[in-house]
N, C-alpha and C. Protein backbone atom coordinates (compact mmCIF):
# COMPACT_ATOMS: atom_id res chain seq x y z
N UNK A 1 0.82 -1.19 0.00
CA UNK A 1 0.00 0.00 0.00
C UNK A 1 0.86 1.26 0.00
N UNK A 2 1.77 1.47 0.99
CA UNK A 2 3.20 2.45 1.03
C UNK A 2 3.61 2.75 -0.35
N UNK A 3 4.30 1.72 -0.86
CA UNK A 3 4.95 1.72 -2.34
C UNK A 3 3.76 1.97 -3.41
N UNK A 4 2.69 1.97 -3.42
CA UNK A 4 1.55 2.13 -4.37
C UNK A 4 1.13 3.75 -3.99
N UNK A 5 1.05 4.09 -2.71
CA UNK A 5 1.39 5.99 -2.90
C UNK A 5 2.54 6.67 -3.28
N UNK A 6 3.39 5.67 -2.75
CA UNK A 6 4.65 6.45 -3.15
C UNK A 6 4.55 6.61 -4.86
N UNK A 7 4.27 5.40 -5.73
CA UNK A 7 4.11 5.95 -7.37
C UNK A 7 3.18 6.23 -7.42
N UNK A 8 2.23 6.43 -6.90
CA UNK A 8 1.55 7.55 -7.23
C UNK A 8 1.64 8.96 -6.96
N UNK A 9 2.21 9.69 -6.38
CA UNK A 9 2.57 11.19 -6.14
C UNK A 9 3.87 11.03 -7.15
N UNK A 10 4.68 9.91 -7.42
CA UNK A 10 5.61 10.43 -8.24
C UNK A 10 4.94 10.65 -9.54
N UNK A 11 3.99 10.10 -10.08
CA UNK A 11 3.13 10.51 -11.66
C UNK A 11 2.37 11.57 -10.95
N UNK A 12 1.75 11.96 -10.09
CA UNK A 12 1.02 12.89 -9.86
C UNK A 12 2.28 14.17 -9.96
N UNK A 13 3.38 14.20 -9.57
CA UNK A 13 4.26 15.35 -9.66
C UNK A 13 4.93 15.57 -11.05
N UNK A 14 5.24 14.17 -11.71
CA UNK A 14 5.77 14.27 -13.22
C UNK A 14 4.52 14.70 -13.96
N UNK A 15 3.32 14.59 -14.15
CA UNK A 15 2.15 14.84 -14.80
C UNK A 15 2.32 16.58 -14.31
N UNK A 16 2.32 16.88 -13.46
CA UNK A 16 2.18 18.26 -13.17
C UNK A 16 3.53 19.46 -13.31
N UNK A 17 4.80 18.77 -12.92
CA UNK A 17 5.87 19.69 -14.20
C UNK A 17 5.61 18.93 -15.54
N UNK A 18 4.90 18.17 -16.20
CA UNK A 18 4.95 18.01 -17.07
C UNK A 18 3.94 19.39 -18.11
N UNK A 19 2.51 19.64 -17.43
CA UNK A 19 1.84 20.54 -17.50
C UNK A 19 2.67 21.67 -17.36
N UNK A 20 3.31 22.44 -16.25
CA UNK A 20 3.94 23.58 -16.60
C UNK A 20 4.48 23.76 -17.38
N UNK A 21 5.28 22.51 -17.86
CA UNK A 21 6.93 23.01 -19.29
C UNK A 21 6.01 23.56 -20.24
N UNK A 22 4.32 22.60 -20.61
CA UNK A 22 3.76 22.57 -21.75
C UNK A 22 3.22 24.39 -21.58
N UNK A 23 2.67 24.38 -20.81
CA UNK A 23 2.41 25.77 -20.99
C UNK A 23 2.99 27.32 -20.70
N UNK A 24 4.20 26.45 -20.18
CA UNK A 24 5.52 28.24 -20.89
C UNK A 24 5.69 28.32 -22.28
N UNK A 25 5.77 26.67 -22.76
CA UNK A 25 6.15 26.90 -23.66
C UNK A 25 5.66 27.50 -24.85
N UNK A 26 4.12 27.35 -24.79
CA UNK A 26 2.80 28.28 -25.35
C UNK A 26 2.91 29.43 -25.55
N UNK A 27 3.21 29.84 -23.93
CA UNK A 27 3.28 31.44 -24.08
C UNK A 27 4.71 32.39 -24.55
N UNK A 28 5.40 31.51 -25.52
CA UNK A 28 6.58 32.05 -25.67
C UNK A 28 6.29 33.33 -27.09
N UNK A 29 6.52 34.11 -26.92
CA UNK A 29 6.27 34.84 -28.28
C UNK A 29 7.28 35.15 -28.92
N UNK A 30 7.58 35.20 -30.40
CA UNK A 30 8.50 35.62 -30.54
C UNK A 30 8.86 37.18 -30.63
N UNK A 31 9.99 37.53 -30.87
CA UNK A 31 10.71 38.92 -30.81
C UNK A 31 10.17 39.86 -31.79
N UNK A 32 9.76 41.10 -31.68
CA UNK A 32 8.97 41.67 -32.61
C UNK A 32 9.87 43.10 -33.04
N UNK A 33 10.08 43.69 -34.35
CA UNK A 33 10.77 44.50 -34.37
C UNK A 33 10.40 45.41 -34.97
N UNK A 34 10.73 46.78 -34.70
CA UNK A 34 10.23 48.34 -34.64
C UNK A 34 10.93 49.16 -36.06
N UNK A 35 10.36 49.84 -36.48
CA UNK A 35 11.05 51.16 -37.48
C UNK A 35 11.09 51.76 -36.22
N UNK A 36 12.37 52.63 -36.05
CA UNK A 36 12.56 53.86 -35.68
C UNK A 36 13.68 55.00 -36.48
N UNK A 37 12.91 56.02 -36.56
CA UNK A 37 13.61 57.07 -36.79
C UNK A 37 14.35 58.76 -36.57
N UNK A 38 13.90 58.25 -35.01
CA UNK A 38 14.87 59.46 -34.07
C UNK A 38 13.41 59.96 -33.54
N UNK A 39 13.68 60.60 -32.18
CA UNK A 39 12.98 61.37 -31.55
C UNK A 39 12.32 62.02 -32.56
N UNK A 40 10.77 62.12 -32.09
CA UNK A 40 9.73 62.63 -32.90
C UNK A 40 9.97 64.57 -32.34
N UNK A 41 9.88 64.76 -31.20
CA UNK A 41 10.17 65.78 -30.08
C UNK A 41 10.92 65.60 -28.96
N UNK A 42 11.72 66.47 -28.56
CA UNK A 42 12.38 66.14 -28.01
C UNK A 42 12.67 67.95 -26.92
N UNK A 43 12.43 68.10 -25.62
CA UNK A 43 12.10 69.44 -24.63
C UNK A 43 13.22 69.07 -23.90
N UNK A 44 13.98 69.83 -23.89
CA UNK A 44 15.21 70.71 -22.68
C UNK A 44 14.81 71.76 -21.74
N UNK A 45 14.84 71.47 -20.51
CA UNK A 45 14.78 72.56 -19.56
C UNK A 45 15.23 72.51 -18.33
N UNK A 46 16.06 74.12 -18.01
CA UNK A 46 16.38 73.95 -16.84
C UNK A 46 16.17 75.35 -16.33
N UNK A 47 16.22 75.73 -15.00
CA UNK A 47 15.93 76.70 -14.31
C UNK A 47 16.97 78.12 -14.65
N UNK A 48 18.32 78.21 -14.86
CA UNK A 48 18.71 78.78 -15.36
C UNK A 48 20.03 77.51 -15.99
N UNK A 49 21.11 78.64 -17.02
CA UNK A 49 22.03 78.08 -17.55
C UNK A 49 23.53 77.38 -16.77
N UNK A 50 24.62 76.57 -17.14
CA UNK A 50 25.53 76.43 -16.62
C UNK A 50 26.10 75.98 -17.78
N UNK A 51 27.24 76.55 -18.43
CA UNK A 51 27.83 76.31 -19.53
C UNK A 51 28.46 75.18 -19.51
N UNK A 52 29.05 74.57 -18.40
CA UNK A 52 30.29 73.49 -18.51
C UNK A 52 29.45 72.12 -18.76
N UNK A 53 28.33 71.89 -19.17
CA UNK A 53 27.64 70.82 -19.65
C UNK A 53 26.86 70.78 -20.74
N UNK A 54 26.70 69.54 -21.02
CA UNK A 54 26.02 69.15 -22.47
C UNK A 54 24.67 70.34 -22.82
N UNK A 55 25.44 71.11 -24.13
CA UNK A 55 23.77 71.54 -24.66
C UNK A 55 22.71 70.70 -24.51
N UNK A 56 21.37 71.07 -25.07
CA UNK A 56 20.11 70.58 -25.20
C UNK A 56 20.65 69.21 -26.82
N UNK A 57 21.21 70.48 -27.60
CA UNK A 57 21.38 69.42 -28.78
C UNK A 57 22.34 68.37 -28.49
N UNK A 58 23.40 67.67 -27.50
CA UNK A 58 23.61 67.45 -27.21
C UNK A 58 22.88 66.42 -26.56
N UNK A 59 22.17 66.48 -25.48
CA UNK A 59 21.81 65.70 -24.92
C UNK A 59 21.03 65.50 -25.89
N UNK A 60 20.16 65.92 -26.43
CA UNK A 60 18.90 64.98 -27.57
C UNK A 60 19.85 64.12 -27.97
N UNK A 61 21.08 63.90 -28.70
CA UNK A 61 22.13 63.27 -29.98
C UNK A 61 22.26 62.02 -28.80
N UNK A 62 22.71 62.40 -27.90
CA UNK A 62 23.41 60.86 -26.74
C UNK A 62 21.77 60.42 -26.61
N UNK A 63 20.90 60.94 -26.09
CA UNK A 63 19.80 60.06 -26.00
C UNK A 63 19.01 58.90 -26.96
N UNK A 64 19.21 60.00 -28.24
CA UNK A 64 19.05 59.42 -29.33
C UNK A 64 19.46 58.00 -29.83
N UNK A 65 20.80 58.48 -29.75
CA UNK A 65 22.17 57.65 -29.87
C UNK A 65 22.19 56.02 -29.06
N UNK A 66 21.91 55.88 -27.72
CA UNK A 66 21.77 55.55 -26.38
C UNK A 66 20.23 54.17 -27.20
N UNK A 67 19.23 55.22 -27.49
CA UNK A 67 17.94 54.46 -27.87
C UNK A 67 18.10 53.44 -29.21
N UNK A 68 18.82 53.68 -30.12
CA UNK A 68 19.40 53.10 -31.12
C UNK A 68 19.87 52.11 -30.66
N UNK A 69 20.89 52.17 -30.03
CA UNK A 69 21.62 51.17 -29.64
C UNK A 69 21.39 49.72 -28.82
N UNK A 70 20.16 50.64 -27.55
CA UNK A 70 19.78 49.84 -26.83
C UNK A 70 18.64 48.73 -27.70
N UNK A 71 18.06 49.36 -28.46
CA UNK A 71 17.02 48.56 -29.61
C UNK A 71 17.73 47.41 -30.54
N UNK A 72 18.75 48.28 -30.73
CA UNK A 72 19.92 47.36 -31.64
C UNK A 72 20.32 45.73 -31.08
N UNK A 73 20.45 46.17 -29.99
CA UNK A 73 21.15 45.46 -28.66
C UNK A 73 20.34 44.73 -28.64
N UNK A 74 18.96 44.85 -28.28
CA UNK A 74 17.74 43.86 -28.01
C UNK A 74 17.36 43.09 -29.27
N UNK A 75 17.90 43.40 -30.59
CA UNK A 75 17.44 42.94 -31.58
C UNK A 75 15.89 43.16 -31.98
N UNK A 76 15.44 44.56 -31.33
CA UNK A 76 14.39 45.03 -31.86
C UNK A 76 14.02 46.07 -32.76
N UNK A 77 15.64 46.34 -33.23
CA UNK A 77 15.40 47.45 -34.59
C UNK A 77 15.18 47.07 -35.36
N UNK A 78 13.96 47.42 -36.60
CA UNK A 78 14.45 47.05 -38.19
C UNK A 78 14.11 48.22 -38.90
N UNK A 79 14.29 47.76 -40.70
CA UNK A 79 13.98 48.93 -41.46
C UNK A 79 13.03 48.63 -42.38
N UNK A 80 12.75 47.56 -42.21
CA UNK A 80 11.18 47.01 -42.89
C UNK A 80 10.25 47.72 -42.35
N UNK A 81 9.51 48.38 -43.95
CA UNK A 81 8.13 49.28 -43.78
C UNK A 81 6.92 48.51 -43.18
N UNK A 82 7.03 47.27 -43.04
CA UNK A 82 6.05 46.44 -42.29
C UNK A 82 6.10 46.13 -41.14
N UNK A 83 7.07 46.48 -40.92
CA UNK A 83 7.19 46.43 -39.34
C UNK A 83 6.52 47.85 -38.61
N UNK A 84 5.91 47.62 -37.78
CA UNK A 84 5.22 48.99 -36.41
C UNK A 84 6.60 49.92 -36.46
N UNK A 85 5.62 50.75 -36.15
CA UNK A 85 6.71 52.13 -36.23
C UNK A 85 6.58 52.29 -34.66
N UNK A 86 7.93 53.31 -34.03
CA UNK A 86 8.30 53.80 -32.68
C UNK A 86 8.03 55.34 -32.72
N UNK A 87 7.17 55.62 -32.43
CA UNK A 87 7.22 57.71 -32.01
C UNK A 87 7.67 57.67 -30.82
N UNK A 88 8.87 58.56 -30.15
CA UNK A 88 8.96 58.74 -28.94
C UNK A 88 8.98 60.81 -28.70
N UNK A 89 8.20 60.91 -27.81
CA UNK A 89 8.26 62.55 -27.47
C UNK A 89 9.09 62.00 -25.97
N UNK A 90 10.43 62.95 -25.54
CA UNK A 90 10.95 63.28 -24.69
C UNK A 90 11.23 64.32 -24.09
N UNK A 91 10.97 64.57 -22.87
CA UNK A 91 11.67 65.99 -21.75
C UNK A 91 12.88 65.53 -21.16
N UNK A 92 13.56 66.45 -20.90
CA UNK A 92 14.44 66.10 -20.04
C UNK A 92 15.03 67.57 -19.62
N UNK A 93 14.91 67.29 -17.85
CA UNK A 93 14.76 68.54 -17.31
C UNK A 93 15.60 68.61 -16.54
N UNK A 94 16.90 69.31 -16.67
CA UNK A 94 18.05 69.05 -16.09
C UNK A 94 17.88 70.24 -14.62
N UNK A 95 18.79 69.71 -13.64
CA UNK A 95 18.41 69.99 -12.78
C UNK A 95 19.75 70.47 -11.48
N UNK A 96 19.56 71.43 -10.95
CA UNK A 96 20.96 71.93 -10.03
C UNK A 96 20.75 71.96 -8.83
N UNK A 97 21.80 71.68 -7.88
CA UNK A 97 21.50 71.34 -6.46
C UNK A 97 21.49 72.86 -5.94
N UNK A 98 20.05 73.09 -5.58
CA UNK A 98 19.47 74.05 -4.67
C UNK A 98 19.12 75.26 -5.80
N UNK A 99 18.56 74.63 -7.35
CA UNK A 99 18.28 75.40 -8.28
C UNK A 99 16.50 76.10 -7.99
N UNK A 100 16.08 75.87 -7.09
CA UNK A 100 14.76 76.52 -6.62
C UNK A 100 15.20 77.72 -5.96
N UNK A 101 16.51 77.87 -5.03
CA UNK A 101 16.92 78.76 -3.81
C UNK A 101 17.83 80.10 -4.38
N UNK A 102 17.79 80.94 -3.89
CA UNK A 102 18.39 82.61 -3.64
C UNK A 102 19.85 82.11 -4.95
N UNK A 103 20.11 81.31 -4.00
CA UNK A 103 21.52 80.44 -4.66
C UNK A 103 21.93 80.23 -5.66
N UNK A 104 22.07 80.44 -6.69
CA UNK A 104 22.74 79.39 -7.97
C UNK A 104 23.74 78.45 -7.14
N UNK A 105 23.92 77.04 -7.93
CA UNK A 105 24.72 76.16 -7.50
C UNK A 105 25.16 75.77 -9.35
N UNK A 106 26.11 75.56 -9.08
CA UNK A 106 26.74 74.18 -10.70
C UNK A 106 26.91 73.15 -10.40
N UNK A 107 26.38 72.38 -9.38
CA UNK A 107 26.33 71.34 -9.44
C UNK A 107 25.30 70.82 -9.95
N UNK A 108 25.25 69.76 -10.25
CA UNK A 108 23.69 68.64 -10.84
C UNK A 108 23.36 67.96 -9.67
N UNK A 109 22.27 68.12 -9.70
CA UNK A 109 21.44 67.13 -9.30
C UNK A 109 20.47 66.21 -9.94
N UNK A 110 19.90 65.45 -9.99
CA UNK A 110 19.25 64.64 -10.30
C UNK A 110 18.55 64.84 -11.36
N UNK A 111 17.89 64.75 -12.37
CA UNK A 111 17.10 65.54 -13.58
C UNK A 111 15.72 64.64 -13.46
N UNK A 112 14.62 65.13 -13.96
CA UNK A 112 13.62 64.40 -14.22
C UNK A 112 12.75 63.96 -15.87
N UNK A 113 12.87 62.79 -16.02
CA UNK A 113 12.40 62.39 -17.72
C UNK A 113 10.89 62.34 -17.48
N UNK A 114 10.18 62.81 -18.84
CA UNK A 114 9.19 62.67 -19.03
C UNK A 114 9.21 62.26 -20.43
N UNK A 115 8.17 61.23 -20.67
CA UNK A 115 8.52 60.79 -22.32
C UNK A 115 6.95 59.84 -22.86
N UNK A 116 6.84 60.11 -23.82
CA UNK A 116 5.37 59.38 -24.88
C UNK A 116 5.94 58.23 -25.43
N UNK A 117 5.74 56.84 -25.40
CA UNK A 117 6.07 56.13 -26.49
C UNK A 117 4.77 55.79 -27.46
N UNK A 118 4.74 55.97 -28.36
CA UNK A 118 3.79 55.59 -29.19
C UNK A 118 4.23 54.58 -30.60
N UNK A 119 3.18 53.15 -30.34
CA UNK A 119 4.02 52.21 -31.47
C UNK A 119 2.78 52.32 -32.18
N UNK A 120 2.58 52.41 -33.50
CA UNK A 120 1.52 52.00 -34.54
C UNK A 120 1.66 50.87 -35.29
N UNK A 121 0.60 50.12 -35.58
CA UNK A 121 1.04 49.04 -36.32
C UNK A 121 0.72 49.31 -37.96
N UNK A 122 0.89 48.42 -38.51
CA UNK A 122 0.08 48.67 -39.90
C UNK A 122 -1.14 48.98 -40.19
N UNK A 123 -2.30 48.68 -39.47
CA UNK A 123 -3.57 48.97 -39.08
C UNK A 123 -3.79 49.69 -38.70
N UNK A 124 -2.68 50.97 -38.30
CA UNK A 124 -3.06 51.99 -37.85
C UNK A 124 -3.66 52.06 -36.03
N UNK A 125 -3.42 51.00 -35.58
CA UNK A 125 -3.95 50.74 -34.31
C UNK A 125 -2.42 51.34 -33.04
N UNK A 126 -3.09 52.02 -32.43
CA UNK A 126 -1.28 52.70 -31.53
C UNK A 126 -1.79 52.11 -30.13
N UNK A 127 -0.41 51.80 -29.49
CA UNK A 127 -0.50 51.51 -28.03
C UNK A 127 0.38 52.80 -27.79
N UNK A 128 -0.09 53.02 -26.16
CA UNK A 128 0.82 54.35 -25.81
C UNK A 128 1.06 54.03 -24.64
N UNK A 129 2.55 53.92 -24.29
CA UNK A 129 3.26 54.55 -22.57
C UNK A 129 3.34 55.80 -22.24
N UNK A 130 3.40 56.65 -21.09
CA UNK A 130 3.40 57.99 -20.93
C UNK A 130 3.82 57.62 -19.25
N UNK A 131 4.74 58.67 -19.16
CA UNK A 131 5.21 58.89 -17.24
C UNK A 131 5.84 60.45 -17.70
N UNK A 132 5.36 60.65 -17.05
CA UNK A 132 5.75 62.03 -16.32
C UNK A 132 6.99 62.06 -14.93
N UNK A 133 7.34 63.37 -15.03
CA UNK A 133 8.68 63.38 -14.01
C UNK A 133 9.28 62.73 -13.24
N UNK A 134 9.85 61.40 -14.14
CA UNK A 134 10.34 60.32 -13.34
C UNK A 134 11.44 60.57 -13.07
N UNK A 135 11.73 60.96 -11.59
CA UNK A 135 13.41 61.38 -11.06
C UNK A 135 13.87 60.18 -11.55
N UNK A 136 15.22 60.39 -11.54
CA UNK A 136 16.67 59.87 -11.65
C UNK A 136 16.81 59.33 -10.43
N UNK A 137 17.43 57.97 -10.09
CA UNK A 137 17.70 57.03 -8.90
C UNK A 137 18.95 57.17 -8.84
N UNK A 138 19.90 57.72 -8.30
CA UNK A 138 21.31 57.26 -8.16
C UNK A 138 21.71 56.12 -7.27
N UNK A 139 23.21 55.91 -7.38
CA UNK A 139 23.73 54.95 -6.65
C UNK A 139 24.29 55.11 -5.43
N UNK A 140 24.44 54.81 -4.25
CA UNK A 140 24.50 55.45 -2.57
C UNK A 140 25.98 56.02 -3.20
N UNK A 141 26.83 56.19 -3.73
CA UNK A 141 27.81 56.68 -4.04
C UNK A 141 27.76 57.86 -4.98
N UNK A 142 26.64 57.79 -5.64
CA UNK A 142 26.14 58.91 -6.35
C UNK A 142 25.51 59.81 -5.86
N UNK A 143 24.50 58.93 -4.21
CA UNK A 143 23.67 59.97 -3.77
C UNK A 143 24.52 60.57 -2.74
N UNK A 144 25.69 60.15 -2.43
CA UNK A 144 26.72 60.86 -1.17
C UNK A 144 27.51 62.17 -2.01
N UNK A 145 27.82 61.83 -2.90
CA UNK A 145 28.22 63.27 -4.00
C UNK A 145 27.13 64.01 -4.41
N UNK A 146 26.01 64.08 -4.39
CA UNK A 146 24.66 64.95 -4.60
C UNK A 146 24.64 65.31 -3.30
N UNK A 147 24.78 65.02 -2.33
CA UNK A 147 24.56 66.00 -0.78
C UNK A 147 25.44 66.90 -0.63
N UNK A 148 26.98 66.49 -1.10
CA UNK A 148 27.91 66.92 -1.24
C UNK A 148 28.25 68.15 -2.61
N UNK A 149 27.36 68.57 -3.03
CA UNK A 149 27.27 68.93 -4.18
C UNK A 149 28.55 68.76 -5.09
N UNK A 150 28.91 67.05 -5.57
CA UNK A 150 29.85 67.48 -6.21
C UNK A 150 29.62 66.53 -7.40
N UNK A 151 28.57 66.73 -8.01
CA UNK A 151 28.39 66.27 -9.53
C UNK A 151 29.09 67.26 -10.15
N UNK A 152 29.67 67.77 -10.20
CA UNK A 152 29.62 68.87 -11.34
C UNK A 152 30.88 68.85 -12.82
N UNK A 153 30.89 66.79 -12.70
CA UNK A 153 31.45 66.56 -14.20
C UNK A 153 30.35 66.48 -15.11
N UNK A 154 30.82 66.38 -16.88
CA UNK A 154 29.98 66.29 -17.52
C UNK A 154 29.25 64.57 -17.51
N UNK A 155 30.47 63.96 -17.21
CA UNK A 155 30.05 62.33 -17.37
C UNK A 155 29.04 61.93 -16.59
N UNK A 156 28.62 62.32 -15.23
CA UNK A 156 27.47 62.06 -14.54
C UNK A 156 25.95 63.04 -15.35
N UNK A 157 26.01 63.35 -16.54
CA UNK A 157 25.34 63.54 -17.31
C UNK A 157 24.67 62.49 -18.13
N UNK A 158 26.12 61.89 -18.98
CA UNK A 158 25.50 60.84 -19.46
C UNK A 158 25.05 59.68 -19.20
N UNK A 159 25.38 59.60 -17.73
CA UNK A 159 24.49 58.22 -17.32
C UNK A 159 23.03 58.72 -16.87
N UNK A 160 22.87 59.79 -16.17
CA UNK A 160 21.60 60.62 -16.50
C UNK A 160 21.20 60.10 -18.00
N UNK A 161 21.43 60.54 -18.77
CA UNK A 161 20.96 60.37 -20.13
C UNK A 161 20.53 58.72 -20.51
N UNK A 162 22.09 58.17 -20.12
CA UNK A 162 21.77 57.07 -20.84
C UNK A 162 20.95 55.53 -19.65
N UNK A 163 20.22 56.39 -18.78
CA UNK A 163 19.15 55.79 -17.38
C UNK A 163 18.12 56.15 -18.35
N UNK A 164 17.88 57.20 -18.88
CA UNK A 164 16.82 57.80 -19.59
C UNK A 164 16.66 56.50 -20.81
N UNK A 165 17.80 56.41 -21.62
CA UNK A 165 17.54 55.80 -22.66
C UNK A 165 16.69 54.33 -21.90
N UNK A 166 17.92 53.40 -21.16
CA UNK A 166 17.05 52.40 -20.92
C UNK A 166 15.84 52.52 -19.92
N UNK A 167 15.24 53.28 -19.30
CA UNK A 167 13.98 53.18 -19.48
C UNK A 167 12.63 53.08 -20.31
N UNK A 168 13.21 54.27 -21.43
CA UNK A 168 12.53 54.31 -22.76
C UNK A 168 12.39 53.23 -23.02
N UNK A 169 13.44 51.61 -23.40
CA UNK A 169 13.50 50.50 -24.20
C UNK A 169 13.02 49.95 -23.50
N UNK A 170 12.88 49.61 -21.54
CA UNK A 170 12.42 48.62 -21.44
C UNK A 170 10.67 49.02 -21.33
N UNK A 171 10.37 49.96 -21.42
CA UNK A 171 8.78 50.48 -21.41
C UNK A 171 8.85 49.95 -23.09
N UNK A 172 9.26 50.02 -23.96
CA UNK A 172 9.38 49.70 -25.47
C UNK A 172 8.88 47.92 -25.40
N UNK A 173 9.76 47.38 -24.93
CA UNK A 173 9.51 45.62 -24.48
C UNK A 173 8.39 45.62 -23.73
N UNK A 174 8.17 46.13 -22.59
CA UNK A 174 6.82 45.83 -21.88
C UNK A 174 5.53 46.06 -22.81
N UNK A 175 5.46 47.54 -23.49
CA UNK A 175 4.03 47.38 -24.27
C UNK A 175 4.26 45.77 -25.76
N UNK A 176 5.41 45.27 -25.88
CA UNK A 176 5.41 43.83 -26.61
C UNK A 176 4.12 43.04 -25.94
N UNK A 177 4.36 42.78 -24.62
CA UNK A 177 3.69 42.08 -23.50
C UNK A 177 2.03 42.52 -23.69
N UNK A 178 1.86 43.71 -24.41
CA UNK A 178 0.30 44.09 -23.70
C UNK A 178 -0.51 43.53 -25.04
């Protein structure tokens, strides 16, 4: 009687990962790939100026640049007219430690992205992402030099920028999912 439960929970457990493998494997989709052709719009702003960092045109080009790549990377670029097209509108609102106050500062602080993705398909049918002023997360080593006000290279720009880009791509992959 012992040995007659015991094979039985062992087919009762092989029958049942047998059921899961079958139905990941269902839901596998394959990889779907985008026309893109550069920021549709693209908004710079900051409270006042600080010369020793990236223009506006500038930062549009690395963001740009950054989104290409990361698409590239994923193997979700193409240049087939049948493939869904990518519109992206971007802000990016650069930002100085204690740039609200009496103060000017040149240091950076944190910036906030705001951005539209819009994919159309051939049908003319669009899905849309949209977030508004999503601060910048630094790293406890990043956020101990922001108290410290001492961002004030250009390179802690471009990872600003290029945080921006991969958010854009993985909001790009998630509407795949919807």
């Amino acid at each position: 009687m012992k040995r007659l439960l015991y094979v039985f929970y062992i087919l009762a457990a092989l029958l049942l990962f047998a059921g899961c493998a079958d139905k990941s494997a269902a839901n596998v989709q394959a990889a779907k790939q985008f026309r893109y052709y550069g920021l549709n719009n693209f908004e710079f702003s900051e409270f006042y100026t600080v010369n020793k960092y990236h223009t506006p045109s500038q930062v549009k080009d690395m963001l740009n640049t950054k989104i290409i790549e990361l698409l590239s990377k994923k193997g979700l670029l193409s240049a087939n007219k049948k493939d869904d097209a990518i519109g992206i509108d971007a802000k990016y609102t650069r930002r100085y430690a204690g740039d609200t106050s009496a103060e000017k500062k040149s240091s950076l602080s944190y910036p906030f992205f705001s951005y539209t993705i819009k994919i159309v398909d051939a049908n003319l049918k669009m899905k849309t992402i949209e977030k508004r002023n999503v601060p910048f997360k630094g790293t406890m080593s990043m956020n101990m030099k922001l108290i410290s006000a001492q961002l004030t290279d250009k390179g802690y720009e471009k990872e600003f920028v290029d945080a921006f880009a991969n958010m854009i791509v993985n909001d790009i992959e998630s509407l795949l999912l919807q």
